[in-house]
C-alpha atoms as a PDB file:
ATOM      1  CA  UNK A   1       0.000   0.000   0.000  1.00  0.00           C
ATOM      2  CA  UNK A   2       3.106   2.520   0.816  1.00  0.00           C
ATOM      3  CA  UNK A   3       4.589   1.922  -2.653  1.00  0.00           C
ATOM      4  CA  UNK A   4       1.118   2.248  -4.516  1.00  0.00           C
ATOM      5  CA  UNK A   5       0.859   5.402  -2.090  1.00  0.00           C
ATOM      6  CA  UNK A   6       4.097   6.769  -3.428  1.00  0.00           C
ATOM      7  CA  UNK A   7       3.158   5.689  -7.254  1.00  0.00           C
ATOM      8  CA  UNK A   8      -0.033   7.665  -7.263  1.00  0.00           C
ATOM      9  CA  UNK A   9       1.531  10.562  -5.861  1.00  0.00           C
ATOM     10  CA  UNK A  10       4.793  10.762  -8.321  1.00  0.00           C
ATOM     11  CA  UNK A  11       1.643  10.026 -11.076  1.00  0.00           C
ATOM     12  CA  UNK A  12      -0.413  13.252  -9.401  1.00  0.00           C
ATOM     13  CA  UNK A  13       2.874  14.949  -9.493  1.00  0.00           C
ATOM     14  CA  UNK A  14       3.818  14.261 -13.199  1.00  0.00           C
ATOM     15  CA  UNK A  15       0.423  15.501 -14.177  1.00  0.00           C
ATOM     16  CA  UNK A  16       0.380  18.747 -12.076  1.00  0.00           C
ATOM     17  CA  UNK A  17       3.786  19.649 -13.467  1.00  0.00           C
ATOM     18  CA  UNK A  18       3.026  18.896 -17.039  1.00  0.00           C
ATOM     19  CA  UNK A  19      -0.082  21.257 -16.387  1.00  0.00           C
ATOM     20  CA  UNK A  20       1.630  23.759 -15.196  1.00  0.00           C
ATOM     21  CA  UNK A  21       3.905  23.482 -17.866  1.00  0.00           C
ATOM     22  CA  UNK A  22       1.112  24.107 -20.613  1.00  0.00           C
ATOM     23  CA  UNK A  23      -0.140  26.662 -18.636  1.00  0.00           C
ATOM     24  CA  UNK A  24       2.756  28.731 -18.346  1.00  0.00           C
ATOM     25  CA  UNK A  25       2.421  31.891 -20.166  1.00  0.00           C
ATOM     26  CA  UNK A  26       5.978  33.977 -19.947  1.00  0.00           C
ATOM     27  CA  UNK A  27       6.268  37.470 -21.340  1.00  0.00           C
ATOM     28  CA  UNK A  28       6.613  38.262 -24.839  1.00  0.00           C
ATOM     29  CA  UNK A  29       9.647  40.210 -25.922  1.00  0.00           C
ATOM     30  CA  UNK A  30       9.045  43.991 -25.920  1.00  0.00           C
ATOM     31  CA  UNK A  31      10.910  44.374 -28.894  1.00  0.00           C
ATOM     32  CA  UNK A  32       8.685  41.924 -30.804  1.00  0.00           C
ATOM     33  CA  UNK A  33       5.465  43.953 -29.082  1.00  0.00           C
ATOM     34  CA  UNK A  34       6.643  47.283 -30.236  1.00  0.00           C
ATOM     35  CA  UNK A  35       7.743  46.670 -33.563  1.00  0.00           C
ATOM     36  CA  UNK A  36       3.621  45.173 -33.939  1.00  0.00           C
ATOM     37  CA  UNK A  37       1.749  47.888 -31.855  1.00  0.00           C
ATOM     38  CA  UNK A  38       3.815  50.978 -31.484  1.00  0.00           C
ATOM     39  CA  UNK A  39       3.800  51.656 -34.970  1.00  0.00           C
ATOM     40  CA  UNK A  40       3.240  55.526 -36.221  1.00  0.00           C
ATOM     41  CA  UNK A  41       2.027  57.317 -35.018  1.00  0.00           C
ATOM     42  CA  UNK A  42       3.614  55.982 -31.537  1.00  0.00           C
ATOM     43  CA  UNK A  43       6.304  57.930 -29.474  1.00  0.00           C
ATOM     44  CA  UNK A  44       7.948  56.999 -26.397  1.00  0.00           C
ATOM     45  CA  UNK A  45       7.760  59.860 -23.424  1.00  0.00           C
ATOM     46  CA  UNK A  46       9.532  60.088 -20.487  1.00  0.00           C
ATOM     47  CA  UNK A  47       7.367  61.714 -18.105  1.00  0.00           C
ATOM     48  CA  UNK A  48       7.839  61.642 -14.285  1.00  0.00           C
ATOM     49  CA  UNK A  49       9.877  59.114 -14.450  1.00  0.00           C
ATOM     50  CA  UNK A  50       8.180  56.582 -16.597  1.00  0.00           C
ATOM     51  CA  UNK A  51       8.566  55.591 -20.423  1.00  0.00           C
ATOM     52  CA  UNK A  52       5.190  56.622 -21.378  1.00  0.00           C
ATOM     53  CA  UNK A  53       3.898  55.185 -25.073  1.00  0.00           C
ATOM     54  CA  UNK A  54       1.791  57.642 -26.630  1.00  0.00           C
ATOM     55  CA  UNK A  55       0.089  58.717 -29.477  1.00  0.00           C
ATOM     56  CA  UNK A  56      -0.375  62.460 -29.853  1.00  0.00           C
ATOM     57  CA  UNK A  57      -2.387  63.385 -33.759  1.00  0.00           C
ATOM     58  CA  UNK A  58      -4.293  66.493 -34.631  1.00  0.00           C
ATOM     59  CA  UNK A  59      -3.263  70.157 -35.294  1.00  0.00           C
ATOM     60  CA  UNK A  60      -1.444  71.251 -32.393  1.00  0.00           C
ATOM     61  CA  UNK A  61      -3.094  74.510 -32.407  1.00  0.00           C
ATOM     62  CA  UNK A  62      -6.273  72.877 -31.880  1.00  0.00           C
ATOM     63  CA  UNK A  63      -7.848  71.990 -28.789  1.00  0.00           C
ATOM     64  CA  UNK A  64      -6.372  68.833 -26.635  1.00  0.00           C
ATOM     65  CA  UNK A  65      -8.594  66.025 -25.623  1.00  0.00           C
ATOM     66  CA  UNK A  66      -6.740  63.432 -23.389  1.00  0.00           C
ATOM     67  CA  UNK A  67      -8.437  60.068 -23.558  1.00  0.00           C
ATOM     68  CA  UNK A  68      -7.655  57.467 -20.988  1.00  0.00           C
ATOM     69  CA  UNK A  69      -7.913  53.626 -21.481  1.00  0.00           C
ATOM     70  CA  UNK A  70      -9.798  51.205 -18.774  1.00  0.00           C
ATOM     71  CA  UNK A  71      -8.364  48.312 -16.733  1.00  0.00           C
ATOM     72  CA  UNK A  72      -6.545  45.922 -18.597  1.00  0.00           C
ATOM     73  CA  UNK A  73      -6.486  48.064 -21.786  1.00  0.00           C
ATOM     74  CA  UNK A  74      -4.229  50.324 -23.949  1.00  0.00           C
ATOM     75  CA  UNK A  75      -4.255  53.494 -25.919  1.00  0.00           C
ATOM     76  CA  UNK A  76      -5.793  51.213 -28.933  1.00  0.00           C
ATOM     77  CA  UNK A  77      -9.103  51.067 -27.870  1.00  0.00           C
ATOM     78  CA  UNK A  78      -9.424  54.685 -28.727  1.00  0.00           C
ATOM     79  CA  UNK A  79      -7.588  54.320 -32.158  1.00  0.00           C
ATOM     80  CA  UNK A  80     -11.236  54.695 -33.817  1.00  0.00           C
ATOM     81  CA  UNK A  81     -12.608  57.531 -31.829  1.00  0.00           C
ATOM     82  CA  UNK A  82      -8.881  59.362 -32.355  1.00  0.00           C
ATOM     83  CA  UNK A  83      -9.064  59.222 -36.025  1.00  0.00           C
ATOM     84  CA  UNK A  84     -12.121  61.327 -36.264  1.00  0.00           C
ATOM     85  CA  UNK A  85     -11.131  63.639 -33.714  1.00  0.00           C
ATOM     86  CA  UNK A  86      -8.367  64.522 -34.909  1.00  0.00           C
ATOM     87  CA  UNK A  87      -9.668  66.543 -37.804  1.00  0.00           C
ATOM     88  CA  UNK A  88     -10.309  69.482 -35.400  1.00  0.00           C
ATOM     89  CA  UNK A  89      -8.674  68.464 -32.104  1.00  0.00           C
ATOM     90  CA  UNK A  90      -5.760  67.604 -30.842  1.00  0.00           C
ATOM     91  CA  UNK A  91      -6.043  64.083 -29.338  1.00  0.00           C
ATOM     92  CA  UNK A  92      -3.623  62.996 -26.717  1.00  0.00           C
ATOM     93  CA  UNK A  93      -3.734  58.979 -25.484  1.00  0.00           C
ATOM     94  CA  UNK A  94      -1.041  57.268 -23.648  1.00  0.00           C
ATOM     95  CA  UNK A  95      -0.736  53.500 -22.145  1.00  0.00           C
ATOM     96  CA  UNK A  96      -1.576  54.072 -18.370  1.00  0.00           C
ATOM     97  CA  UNK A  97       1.396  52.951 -15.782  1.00  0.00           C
ATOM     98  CA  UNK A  98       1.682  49.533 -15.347  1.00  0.00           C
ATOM     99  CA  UNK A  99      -0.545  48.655 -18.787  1.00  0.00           C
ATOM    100  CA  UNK A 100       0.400  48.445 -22.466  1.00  0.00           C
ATOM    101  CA  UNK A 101       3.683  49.235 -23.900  1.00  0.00           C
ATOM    102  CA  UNK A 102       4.516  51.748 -20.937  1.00  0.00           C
ATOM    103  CA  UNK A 103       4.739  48.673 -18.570  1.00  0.00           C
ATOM    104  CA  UNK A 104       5.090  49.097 -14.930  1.00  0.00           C
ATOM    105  CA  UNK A 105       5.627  52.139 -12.853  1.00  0.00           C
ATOM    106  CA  UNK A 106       9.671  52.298 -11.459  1.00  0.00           C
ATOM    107  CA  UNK A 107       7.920  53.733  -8.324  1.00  0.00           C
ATOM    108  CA  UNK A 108       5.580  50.992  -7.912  1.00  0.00           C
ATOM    109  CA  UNK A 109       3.000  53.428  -7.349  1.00  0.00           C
ATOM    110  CA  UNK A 110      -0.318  52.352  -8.461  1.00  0.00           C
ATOM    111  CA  UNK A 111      -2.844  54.733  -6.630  1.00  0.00           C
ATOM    112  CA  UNK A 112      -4.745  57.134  -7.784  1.00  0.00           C
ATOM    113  CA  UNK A 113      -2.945  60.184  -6.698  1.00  0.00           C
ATOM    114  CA  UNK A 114      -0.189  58.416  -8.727  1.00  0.00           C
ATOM    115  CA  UNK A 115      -1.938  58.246 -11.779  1.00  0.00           C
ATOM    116  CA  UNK A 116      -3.029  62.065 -11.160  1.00  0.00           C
ATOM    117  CA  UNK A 117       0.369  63.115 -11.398  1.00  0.00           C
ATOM    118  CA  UNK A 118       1.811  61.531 -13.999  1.00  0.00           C
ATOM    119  CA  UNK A 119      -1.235  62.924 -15.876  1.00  0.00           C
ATOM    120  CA  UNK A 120      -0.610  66.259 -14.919  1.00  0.00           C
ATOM    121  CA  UNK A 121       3.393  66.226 -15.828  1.00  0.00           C
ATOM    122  CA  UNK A 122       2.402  64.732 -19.161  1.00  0.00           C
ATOM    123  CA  UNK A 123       0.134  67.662 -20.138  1.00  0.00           C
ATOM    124  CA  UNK A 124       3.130  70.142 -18.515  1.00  0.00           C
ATOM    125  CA  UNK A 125       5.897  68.434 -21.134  1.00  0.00           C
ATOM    126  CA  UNK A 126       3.315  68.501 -23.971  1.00  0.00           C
ATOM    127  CA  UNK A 127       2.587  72.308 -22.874  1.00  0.00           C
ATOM    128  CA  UNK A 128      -1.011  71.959 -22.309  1.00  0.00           C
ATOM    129  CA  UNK A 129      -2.216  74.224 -19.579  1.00  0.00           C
ATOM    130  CA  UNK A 130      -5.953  73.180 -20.141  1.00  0.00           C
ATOM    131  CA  UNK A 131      -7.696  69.912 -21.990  1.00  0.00           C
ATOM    132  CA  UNK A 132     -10.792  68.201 -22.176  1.00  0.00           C
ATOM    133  CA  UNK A 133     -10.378  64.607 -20.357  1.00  0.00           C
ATOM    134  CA  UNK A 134     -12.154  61.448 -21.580  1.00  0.00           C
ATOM    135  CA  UNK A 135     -12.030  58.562 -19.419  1.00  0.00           C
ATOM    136  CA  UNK A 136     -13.526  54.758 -19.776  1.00  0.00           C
ATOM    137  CA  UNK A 137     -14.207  52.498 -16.414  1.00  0.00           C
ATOM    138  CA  UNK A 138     -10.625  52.826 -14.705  1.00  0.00           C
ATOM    139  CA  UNK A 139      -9.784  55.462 -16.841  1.00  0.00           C
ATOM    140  CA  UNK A 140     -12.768  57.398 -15.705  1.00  0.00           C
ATOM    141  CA  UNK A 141     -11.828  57.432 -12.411  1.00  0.00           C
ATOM    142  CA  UNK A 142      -8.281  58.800 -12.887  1.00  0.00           C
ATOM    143  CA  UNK A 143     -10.398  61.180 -14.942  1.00  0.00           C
ATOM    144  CA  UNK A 144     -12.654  62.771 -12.699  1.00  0.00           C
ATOM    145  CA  UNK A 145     -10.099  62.474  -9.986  1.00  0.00           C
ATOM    146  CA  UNK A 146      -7.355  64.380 -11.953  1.00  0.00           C
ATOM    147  CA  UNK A 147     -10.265  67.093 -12.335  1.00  0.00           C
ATOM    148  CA  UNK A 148     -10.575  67.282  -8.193  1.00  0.00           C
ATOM    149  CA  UNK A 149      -7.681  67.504  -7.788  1.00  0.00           C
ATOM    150  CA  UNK A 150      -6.912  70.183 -10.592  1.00  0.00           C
ATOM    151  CA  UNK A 151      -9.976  71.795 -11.455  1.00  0.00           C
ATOM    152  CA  UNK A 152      -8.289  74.696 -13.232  1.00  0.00           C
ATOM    153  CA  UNK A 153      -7.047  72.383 -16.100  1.00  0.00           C
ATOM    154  CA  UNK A 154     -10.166  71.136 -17.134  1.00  0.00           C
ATOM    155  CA  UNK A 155     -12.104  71.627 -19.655  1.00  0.00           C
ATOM    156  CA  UNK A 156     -14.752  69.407 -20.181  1.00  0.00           C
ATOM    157  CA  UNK A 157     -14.819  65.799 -18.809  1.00  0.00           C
ATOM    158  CA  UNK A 158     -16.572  62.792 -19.986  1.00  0.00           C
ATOM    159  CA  UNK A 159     -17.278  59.738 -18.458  1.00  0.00           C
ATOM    160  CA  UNK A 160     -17.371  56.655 -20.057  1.00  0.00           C
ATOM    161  CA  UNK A 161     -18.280  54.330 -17.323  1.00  0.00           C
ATOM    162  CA  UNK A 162     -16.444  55.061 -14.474  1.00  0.00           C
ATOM    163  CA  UNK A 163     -15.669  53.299 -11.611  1.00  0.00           C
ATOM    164  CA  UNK A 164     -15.149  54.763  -8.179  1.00  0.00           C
ATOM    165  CA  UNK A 165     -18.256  53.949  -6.527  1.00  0.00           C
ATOM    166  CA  UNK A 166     -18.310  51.200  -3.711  1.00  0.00           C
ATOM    167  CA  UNK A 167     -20.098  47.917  -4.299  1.00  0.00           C
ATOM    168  CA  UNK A 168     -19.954  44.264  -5.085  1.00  0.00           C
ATOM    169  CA  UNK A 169     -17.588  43.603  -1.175  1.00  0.00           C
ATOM    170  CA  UNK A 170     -15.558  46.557  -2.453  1.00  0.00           C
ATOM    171  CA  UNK A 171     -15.097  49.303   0.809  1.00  0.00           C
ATOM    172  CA  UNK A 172     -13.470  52.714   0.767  1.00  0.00           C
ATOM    173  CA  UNK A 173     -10.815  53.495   2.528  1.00  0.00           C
ATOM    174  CA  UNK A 174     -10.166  49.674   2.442  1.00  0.00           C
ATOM    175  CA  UNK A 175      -7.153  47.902   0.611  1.00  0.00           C
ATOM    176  CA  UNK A 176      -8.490  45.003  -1.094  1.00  0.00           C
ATOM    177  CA  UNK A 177      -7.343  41.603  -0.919  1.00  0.00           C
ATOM    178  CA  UNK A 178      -5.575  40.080  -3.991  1.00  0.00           C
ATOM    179  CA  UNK A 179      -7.487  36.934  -4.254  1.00  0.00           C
ATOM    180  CA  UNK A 180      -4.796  34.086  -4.570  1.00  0.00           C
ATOM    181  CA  UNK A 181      -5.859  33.278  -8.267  1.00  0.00           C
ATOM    182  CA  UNK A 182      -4.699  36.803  -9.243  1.00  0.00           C
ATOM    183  CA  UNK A 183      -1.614  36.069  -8.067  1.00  0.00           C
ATOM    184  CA  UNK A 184      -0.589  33.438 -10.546  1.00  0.00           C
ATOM    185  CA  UNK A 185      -1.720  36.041 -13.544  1.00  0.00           C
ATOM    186  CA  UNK A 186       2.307  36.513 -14.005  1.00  0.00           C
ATOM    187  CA  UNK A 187       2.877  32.932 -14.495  1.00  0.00           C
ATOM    188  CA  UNK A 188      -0.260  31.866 -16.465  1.00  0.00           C
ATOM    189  CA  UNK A 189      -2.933  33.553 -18.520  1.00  0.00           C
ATOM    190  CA  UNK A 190      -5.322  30.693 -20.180  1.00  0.00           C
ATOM    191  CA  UNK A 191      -6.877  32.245 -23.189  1.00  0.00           C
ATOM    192  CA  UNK A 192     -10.450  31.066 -22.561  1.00  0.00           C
ATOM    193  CA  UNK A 193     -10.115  32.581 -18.907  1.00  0.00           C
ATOM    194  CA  UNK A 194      -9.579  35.972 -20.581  1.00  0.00           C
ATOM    195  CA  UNK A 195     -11.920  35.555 -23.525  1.00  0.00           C
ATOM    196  CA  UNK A 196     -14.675  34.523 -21.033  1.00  0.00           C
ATOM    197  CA  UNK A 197     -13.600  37.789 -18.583  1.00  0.00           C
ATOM    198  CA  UNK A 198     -13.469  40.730 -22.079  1.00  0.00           C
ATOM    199  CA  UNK A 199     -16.791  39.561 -23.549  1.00  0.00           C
ATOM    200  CA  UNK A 200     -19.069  40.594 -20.913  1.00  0.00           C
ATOM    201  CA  UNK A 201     -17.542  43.973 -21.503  1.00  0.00           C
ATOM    202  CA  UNK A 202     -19.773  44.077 -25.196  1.00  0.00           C
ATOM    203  CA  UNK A 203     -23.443  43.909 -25.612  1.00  0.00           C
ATOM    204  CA  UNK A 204     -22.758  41.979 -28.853  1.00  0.00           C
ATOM    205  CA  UNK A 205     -19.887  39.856 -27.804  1.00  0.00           C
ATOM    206  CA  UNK A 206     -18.938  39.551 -31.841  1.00  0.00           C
ATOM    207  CA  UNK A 207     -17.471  42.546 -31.619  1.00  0.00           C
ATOM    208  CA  UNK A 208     -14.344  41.095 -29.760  1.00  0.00           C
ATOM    209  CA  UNK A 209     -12.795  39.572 -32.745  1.00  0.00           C
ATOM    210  CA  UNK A 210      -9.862  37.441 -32.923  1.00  0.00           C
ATOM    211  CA  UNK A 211      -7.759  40.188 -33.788  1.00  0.00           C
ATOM    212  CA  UNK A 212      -9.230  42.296 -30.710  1.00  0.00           C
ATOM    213  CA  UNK A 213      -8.625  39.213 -28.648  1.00  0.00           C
ATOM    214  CA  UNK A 214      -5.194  39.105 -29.962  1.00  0.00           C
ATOM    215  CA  UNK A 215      -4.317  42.684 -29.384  1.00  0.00           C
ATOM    216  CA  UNK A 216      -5.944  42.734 -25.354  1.00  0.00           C
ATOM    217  CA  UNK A 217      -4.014  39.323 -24.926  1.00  0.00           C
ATOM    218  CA  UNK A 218      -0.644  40.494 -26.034  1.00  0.00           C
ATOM    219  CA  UNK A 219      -0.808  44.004 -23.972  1.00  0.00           C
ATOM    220  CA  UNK A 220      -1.143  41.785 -20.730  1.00  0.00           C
ATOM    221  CA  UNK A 221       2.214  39.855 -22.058  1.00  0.00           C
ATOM    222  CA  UNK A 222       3.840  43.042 -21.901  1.00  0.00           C
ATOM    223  CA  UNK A 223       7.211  42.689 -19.814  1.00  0.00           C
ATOM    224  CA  UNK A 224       6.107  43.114 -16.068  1.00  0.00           C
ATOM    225  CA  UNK A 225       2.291  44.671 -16.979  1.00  0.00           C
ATOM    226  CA  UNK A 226       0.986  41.227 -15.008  1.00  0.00           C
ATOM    227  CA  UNK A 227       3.059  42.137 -12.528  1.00  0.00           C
ATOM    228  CA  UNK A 228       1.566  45.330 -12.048  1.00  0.00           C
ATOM    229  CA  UNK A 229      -1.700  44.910 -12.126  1.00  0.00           C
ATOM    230  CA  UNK A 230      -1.689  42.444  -9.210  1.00  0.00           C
ATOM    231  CA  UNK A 231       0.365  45.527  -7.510  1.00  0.00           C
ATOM    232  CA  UNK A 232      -2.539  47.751  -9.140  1.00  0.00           C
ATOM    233  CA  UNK A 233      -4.988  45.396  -7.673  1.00  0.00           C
ATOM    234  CA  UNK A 234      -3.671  45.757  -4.283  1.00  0.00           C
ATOM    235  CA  UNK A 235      -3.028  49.258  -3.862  1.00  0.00           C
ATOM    236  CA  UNK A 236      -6.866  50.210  -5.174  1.00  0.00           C
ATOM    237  CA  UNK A 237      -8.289  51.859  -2.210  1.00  0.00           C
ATOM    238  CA  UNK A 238     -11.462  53.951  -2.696  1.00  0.00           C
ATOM    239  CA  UNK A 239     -11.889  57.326  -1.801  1.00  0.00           C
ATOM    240  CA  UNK A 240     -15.021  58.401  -0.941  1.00  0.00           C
ATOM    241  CA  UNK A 241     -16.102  60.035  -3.950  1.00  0.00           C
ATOM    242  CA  UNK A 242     -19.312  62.321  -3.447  1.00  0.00           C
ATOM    243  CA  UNK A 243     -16.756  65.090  -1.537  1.00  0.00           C
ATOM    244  CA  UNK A 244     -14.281  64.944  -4.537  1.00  0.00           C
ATOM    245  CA  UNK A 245     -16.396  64.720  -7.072  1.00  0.00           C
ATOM    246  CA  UNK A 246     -18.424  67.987  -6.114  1.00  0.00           C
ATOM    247  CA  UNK A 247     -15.290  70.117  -6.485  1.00  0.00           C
ATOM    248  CA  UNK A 248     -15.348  69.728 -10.070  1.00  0.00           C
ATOM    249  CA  UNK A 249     -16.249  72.671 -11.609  1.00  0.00           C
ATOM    250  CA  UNK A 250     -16.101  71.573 -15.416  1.00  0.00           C
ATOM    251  CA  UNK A 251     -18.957  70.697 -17.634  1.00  0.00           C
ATOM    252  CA  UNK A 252     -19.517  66.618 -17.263  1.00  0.00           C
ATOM    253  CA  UNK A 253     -20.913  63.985 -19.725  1.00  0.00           C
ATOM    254  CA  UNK A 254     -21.995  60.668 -18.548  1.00  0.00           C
ATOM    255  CA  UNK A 255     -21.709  58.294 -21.516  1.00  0.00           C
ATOM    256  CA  UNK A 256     -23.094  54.659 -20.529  1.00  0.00           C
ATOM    257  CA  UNK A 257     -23.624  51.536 -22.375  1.00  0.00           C
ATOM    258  CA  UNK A 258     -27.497  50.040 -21.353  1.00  0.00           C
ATOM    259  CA  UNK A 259     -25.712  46.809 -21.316  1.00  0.00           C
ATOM    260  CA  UNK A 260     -23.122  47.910 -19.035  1.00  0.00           C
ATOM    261  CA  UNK A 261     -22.289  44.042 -17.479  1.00  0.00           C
ATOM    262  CA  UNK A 262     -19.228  45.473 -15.527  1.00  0.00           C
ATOM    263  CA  UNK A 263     -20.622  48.492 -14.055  1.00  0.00           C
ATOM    264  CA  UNK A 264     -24.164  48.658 -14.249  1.00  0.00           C
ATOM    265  CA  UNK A 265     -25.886  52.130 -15.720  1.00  0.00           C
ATOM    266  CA  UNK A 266     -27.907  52.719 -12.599  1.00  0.00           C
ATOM    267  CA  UNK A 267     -24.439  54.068 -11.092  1.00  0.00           C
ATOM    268  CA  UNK A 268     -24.966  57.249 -13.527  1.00  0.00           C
ATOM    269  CA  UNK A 269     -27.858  58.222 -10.923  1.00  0.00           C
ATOM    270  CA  UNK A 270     -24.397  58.442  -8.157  1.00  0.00           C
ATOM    271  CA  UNK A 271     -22.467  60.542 -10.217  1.00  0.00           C
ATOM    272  CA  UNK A 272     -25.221  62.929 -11.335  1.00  0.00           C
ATOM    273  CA  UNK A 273     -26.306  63.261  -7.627  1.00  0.00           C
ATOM    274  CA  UNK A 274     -22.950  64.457  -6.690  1.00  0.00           C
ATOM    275  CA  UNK A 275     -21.288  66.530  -9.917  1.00  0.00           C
ATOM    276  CA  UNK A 276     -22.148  70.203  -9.685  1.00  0.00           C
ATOM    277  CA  UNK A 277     -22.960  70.063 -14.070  1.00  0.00           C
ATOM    278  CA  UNK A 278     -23.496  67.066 -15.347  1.00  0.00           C
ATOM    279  CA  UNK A 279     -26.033  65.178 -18.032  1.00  0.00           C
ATOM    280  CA  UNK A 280     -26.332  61.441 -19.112  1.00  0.00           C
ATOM    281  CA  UNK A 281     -26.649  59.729 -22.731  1.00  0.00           C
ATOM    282  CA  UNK A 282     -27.047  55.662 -22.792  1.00  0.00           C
ATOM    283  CA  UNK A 283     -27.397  53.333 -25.866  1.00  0.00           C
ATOM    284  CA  UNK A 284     -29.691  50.783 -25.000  1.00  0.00           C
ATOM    285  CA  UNK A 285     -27.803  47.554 -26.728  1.00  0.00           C
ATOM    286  CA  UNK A 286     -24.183  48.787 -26.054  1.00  0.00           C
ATOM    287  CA  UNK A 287     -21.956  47.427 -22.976  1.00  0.00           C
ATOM    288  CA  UNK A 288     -19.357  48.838 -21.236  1.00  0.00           C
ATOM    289  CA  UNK A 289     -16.914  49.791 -23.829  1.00  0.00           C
ATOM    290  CA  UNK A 290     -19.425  52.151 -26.123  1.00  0.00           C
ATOM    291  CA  UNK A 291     -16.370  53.562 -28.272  1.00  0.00           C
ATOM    292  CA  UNK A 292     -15.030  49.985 -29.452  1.00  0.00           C
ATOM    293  CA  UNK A 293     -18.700  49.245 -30.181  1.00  0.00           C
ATOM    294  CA  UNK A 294     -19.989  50.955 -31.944  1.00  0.00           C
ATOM    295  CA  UNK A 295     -17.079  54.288 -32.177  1.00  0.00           C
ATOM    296  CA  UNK A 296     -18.951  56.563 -35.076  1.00  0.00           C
ATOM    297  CA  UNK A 297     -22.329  56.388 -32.607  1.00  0.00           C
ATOM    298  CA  UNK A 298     -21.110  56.671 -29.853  1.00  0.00           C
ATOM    299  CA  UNK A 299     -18.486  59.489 -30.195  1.00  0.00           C
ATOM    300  CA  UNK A 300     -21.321  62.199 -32.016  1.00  0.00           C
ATOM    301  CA  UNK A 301     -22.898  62.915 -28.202  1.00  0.00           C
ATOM    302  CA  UNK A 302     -19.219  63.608 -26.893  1.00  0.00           C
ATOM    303  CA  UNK A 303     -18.076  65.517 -30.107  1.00  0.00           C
ATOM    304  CA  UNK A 304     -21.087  67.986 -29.613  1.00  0.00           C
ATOM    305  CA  UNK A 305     -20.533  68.134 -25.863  1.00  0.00           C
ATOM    306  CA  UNK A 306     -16.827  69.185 -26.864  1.00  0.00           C
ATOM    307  CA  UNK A 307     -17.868  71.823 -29.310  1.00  0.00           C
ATOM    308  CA  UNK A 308     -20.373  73.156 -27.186  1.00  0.00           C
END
């Protein structure tokens, strides 16, 4: 029984190793990544003391819109919306620290406040005093809290989204725990897992095509971007946000897919309770990423909001 004991467990042994083996999912060369995604018109920044990649089109005299990406993301998701802004604005998006082809943060610093300041010294080395900020989910929250915490360099703001709102065993003032399945996301990242997590974000899941898939897939095997977002992940501690957001002072758009699946449209009610000018448009069959969805629709609300 002792040697059939020790059998079954060298067998059990064998097979978890072989798993983890076809699990493992290392990082793909950066090299490789930016020779396929940081094509023109891509630039590399250093700003605050991280490589930012960015994308900065439009006439330079024109207005600046700053759009920034969601959790997980990169600056392609606005590629559509930035190629028909830029016929009359100029359109700034960068890969967030710790996402994309900027990769992780030297500082480690993953908060908010972090994100607010790189923001801020990005706009002062591209001599912006003022812009109009877009922000989706994640995005939206650095959004609205770069505009508390610098009112004067706001425009207009629109939120796509946002998050920043407790809920679902999430607390402020809180650090979250990483759960433990997170923490292998630097070691493994099973295509099905993530397929099954970015298609809730659509209300026609079609739209995530293979090359979309692709594209999201290859961002997260960025060199250390895993890494960071379990440090992200970690670090995420809400604010309350009614006191913050009611010292913005610009202009506010609530943009909001009916479909939302990842943050549900009845949270537009908490931001419009709290923002001292704000309004709300929805699309009844979109999800939570309205400007890869459908990115002609969507965008004519927010281009009239901007040229208001």
């Amino acid at each position: 029984m002792k040697l059939a004991a020790i059998v079954v467990a060298g067998v059990l042994l064998a097979v978890l190793i072989g798993a983890g083996a076809w699990l493992y999912a290392p990082d793909k060369p950066r090299a490789a990544l930016e020779a396929r995604y940081a094509n023109a018109p891509s630039q590399f920044l250093r700003v605050a003391g991280v490589r930012l990649h960015l994308r900065d089109t439009g006439p330079r005299g024109a207005p600046a819109v700053v759009l920034l990406h969601g959790f997980g993301a990169s600056l392609h998701t606005w590629e559509p919306w930035a190629q028909l802004l830029s016929a009359d604005r100029r359109v700034i998006r960068f890969d967030l620290p710790g996402f994309g082809l900027t990769g992780p943060d030297p500082t480690g610093d993953y908060t908010d406040a972090r994100s607010v300041e790189v923001l801020a010294a990005l706009m002062d080395e591209l001599g912006l005093p003022r812009a109009s900020v877009v922000g989706s989910s994640m995005g939206g929250r650095i959004a609205w809290s770069f505009a508390a915490a610098e009112p004067e360099r706001v425009d207009k703001l629109v939120l796509m989204a946002p998050d920043g709102f407790a809920g679902h065993g999430r607390e402020y003032g809180v650090a979250p725990k990483v759960p433990a399945m997170l923490r292998l996301l630097p070691y493994v990242l099973p295509a099905p897992l993530l397929r099954a997590s970015l298609a809730p974000a659509y209300g026609d899941p079609a739209v995530l095509t293979e090359e979309v898939f692709a594209r999201y897939r290859d961002m997260l095997l960025a060199p250390g971007v895993r890494q960071a977002i379990v440090a992200r992940t970690g670090q995420n501690v809400l604010a309350e946000p009614e006191p913050l957001l009611r010292r913005i002072r610009a202009p506010t758009l609530l943009v909001w897919g009916e479909k939302d699946a990842m943050i549900p449209f009845r949270n537009a009610a908490d931001y419009t309770g709290a923002l001292p000018d704000s309004s709300v448009v929805s699309f009844p069959e979109l999800g939570h990423v309205p400007h890869e969805e459908a990115p002609a629709r969507s965008l004519e609300p927010v281009r009239a909001f901007l040229m208001r």
